[in-house]
Every structure is written in C-alpha cells, then in structure tokens.
C-alpha atoms as a PDB file:
ATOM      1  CA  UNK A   1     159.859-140.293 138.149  1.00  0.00           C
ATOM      2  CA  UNK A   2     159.401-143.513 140.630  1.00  0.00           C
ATOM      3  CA  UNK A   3     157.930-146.249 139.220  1.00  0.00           C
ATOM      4  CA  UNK A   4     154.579-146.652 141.262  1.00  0.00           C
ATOM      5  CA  UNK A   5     153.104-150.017 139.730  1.00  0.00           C
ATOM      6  CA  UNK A   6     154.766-151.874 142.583  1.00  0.00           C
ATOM      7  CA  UNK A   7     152.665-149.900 145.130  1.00  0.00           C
ATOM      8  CA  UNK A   8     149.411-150.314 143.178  1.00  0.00           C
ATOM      9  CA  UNK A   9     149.848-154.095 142.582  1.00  0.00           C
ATOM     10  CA  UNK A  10     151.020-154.544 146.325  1.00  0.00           C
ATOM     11  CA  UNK A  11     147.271-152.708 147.300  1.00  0.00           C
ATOM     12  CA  UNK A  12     145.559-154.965 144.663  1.00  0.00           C
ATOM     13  CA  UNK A  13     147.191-157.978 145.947  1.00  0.00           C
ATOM     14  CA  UNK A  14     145.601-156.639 149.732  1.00  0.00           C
ATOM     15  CA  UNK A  15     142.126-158.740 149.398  1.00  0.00           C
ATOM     16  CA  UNK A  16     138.636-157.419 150.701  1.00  0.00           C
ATOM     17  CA  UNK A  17     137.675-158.087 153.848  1.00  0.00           C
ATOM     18  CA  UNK A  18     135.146-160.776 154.083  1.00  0.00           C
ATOM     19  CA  UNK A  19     131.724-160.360 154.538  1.00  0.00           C
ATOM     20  CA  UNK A  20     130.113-160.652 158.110  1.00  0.00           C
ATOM     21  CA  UNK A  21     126.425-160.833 159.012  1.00  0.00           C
ATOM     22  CA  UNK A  22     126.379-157.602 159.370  1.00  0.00           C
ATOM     23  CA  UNK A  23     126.980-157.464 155.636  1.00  0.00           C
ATOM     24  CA  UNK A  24     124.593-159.808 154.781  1.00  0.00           C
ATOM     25  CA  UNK A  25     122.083-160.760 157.364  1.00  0.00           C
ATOM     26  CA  UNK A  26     120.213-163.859 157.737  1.00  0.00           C
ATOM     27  CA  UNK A  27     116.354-164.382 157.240  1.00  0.00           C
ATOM     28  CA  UNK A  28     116.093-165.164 160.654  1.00  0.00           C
ATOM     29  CA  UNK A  29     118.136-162.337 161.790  1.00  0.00           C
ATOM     30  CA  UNK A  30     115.937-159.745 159.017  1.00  0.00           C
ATOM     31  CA  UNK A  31     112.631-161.259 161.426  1.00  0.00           C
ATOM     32  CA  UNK A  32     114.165-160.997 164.611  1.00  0.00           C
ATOM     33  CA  UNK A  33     114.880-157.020 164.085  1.00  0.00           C
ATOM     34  CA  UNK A  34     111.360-156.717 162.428  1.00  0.00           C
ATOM     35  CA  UNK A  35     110.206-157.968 165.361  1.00  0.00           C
ATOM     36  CA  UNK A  36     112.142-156.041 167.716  1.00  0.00           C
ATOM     37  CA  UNK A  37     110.913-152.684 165.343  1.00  0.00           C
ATOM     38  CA  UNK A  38     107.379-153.405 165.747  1.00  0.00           C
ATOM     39  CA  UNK A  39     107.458-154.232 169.475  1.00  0.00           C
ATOM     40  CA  UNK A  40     109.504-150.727 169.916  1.00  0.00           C
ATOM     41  CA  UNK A  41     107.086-148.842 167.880  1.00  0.00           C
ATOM     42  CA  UNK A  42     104.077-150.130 169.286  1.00  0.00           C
ATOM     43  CA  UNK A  43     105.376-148.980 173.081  1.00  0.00           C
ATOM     44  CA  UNK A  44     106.293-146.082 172.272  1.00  0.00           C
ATOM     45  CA  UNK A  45     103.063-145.339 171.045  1.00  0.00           C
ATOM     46  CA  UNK A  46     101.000-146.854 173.603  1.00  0.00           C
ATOM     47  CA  UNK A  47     103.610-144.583 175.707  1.00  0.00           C
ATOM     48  CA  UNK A  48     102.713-141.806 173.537  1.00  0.00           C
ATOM     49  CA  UNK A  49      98.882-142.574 174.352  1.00  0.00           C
ATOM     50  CA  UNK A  50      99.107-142.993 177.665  1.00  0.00           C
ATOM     51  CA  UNK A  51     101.210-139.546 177.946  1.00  0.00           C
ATOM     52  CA  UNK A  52      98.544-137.224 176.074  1.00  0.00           C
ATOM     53  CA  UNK A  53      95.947-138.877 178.460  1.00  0.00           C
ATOM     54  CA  UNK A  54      97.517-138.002 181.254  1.00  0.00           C
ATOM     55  CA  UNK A  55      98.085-134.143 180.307  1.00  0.00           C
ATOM     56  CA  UNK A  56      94.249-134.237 179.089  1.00  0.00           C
ATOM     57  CA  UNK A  57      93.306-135.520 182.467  1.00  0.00           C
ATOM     58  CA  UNK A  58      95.684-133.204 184.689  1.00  0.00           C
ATOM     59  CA  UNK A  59      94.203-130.026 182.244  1.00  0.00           C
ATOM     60  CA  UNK A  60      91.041-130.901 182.821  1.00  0.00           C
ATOM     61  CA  UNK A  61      90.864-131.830 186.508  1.00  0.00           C
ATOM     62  CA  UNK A  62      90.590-128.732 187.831  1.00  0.00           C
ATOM     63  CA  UNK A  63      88.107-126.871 185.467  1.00  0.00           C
ATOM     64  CA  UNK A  64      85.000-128.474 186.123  1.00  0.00           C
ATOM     65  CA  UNK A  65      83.213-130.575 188.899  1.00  0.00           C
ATOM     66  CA  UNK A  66      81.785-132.727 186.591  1.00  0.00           C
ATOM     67  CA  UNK A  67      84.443-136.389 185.831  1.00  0.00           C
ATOM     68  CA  UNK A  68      83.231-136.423 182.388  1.00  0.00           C
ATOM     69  CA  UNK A  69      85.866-135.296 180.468  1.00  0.00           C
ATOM     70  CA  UNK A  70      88.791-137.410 182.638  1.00  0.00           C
ATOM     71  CA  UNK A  71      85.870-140.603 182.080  1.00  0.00           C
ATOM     72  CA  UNK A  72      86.133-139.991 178.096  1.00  0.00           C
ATOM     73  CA  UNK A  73      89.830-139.218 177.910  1.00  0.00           C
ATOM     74  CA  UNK A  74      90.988-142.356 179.778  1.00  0.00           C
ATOM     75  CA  UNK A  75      88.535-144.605 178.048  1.00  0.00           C
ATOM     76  CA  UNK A  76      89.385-143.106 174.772  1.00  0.00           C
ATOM     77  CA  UNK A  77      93.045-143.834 175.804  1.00  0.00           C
ATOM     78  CA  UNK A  78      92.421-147.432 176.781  1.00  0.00           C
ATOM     79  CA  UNK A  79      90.782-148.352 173.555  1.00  0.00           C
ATOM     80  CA  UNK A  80      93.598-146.953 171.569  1.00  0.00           C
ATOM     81  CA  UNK A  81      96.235-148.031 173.488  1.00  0.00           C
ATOM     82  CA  UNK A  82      94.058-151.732 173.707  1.00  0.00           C
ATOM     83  CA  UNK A  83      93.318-151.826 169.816  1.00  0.00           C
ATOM     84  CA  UNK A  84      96.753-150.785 168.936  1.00  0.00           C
ATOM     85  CA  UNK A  85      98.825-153.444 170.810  1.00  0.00           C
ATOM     86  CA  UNK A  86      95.977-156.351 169.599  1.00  0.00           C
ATOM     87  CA  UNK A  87      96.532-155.198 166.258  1.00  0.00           C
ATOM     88  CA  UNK A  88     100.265-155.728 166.200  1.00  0.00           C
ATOM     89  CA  UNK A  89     100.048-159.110 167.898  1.00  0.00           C
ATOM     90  CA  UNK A  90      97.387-160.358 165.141  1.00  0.00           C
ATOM     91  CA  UNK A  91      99.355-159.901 162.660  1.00  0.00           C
ATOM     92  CA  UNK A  92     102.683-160.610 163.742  1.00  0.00           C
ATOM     93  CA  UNK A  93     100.833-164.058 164.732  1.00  0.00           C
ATOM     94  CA  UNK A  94      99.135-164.388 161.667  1.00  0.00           C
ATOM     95  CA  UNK A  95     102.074-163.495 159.658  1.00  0.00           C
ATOM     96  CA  UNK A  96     104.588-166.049 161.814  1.00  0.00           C
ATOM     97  CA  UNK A  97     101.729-168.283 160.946  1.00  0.00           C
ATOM     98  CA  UNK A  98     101.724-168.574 157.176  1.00  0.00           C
ATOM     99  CA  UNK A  99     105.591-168.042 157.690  1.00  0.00           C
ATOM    100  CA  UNK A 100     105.700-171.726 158.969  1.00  0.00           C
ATOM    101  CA  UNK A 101     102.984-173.108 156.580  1.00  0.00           C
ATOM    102  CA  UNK A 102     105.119-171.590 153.469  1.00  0.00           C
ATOM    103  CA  UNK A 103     107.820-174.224 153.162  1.00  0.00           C
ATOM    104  CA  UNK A 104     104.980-177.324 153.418  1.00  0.00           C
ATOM    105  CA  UNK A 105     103.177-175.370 150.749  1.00  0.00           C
ATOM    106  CA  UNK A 106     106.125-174.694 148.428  1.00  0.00           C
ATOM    107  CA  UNK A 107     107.326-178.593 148.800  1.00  0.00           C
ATOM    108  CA  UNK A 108     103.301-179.381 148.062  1.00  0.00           C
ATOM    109  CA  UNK A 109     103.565-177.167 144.592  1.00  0.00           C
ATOM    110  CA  UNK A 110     106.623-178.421 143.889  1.00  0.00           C
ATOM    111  CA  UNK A 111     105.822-182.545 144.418  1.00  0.00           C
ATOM    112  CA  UNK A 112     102.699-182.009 142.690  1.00  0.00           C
ATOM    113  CA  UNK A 113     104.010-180.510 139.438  1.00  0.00           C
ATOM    114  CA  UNK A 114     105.726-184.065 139.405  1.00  0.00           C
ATOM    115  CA  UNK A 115     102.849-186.446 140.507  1.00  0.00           C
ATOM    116  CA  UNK A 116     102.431-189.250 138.476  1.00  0.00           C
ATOM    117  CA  UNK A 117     100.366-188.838 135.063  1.00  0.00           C
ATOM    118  CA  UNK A 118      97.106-190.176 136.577  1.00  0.00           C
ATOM    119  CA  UNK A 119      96.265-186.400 137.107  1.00  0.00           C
ATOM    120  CA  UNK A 120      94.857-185.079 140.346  1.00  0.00           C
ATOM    121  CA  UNK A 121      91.748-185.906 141.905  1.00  0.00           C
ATOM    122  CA  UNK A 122      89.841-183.949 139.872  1.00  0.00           C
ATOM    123  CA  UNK A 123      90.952-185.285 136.675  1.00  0.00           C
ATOM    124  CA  UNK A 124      90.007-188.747 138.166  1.00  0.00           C
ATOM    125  CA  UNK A 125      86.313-187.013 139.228  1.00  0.00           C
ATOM    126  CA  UNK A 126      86.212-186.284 135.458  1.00  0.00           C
ATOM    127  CA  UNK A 127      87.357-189.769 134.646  1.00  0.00           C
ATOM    128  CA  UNK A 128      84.757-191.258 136.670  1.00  0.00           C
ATOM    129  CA  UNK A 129      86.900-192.047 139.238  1.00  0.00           C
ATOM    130  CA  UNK A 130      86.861-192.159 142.558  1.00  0.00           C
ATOM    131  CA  UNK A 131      85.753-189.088 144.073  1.00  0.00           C
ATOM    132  CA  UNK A 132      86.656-189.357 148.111  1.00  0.00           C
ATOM    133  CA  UNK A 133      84.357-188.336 150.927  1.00  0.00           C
ATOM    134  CA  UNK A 134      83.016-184.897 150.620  1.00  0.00           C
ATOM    135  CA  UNK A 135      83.904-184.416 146.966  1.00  0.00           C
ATOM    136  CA  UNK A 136      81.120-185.714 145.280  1.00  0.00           C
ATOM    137  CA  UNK A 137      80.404-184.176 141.643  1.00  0.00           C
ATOM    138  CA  UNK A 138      78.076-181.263 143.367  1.00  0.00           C
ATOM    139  CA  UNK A 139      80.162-180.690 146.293  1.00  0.00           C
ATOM    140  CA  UNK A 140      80.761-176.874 146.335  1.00  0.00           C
ATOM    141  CA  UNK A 141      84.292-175.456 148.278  1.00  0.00           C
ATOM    142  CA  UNK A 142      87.650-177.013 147.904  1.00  0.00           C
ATOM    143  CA  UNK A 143      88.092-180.832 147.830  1.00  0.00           C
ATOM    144  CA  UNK A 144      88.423-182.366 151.222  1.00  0.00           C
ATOM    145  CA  UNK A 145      91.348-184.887 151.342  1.00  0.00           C
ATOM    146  CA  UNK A 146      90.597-188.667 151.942  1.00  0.00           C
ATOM    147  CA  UNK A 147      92.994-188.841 155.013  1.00  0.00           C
ATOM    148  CA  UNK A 148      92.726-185.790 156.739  1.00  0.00           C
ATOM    149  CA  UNK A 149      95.199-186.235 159.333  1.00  0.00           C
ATOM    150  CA  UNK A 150      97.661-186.998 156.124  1.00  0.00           C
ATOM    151  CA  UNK A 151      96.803-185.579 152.834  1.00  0.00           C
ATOM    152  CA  UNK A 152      98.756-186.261 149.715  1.00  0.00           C
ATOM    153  CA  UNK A 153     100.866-183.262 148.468  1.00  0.00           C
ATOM    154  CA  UNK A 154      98.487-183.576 145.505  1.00  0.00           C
ATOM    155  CA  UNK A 155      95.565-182.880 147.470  1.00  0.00           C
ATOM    156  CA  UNK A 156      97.394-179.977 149.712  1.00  0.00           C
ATOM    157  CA  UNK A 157      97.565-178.352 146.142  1.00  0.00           C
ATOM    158  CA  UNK A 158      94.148-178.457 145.611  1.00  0.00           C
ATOM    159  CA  UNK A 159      93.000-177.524 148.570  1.00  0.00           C
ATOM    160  CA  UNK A 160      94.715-174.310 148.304  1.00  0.00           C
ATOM    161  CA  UNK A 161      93.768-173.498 144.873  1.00  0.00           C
ATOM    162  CA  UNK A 162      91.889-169.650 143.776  1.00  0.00           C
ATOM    163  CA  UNK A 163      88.404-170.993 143.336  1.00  0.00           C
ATOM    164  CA  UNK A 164      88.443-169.840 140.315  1.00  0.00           C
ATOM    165  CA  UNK A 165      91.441-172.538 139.174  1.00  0.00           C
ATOM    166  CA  UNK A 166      89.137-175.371 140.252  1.00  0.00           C
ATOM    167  CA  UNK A 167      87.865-176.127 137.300  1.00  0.00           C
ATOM    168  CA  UNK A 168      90.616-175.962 134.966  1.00  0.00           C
END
C-alpha cells in the first residue's frame, strides 16, 4: 500500500482562497442592490400596468361607441401605475433618511450614557434647575433644546425619547 499522508498534508498545506466582496459584501454595496431591486421591480410593474391597460383598451375599442370603458381603464392605470412608483420613492427617501440620522443618534445614546453626573435636563427641572425655553414644568411634548441650531447630545437623547420614558 502507498503511503498517502504526503498527498493529504500537501492539500492541507493548499490554503483557502480569500474572501472577495462577493463573499462578503459591504453595507453600502447590500443598499446599492436593494436599491437597484426595488427600482427593477417597481418598472416592471408599472410595465406590467401599463401592458394590461393597453389590451383592456384595444378589447374594448371596438365593442361599443361609447369611450367609457377606455376613460376608466387608462385612469385606473394611471393611478396605479402613479401610486405605485410614489410609494417606492417615499420610502426609499424616508428610509435613506433615518439611514443618515442613525449614526448622530447612536453617538447621542452613546455620549449621553456618559454625561457628567449632573443628570439631564430633566433631573435639573426636578432639581429646580434651570428649565430652558419651552420646557417649563407644564410644557407638554418633548423638551426643546436651548440652542437649537446645536443641541447637546444630552438633549438629542431626550428629544427622541418614547413619551412614555419622559418621566422616568
């Protein structure tokens, strides 16, 4: 019998390839082809739309003198087609919106769990502290921050707070 343990250490000594992008895709790269997706999807069925309109409107052409039906197939076809595509662009704005606020917010929580021991504004409200503009003691919504164009991370935190978590 050969020996084989030479052949089977010279595979094990043959390393893994390494890992491309392809193996492991970026964030950015994961968005980009969710992005691509929806755009695709949302043609093809506004293509899709458009299509059964058209046969509806070449079946029905010729069957009665009355436009009615063609009137009520095309503008059923425009409103789908219209609410479909505004649909996808609200929330692929909305979410690329709270995409860009999430790292400000996350860097907020974060500071804030180590803000100095005077406590948040709140606590100081309690204290008989200084209460800011808007946040007097029967002020009702969220606290409004005393420099608007640069709150504190402290005050990002509490402005972002479940109502509910206000008061503890």
């Amino acid at each position: 019998m050969a020996d084989n343990s030479g052949s089977s250490a010279g595979n094990a000594a043959q390393a893994e390839p390494a890992p491309t992008r392809k193996d492991n895709p970026s964030d950015n790269t994961v968005q980009r082809t969710r992005a691509w997706t929806g755009l695709w999807v949302v043609v093809a069925g506004d293509v899709a739309i458009a299509a059964a309109a058209v046969i509806g409107v070449w079946k029905t052409a010729g069957s009665t003198n009355s436009n009615s039906p063609m009137i009520a197939i095309l503008t059923s076809a425009f409103t789908a087609i219209g609410t479909m595509t505004t649909a996808y662009f609200g929330i692929k704005t909305a979410s690329n919106t709270a995409q860009s606020f999430a790292p400000a917010v996350h860097t907020a929580v974060k500071n804030a769990g180590s803000a100095s021991p005077g406590g948040s504004a709140k606590a100081n409200d309690a204290k008989g502290g200084d209460s800011g503009p808007g946040n007097s003691p029967g002020t009702s919504g969220p606290p409004i921050p005393k420099d608007l164009q640069n709150p504190t991370d402290e005050e990002i935190v509490d402005r972002t707070a479940e109502p509910g978590d206000q008061g503890q």
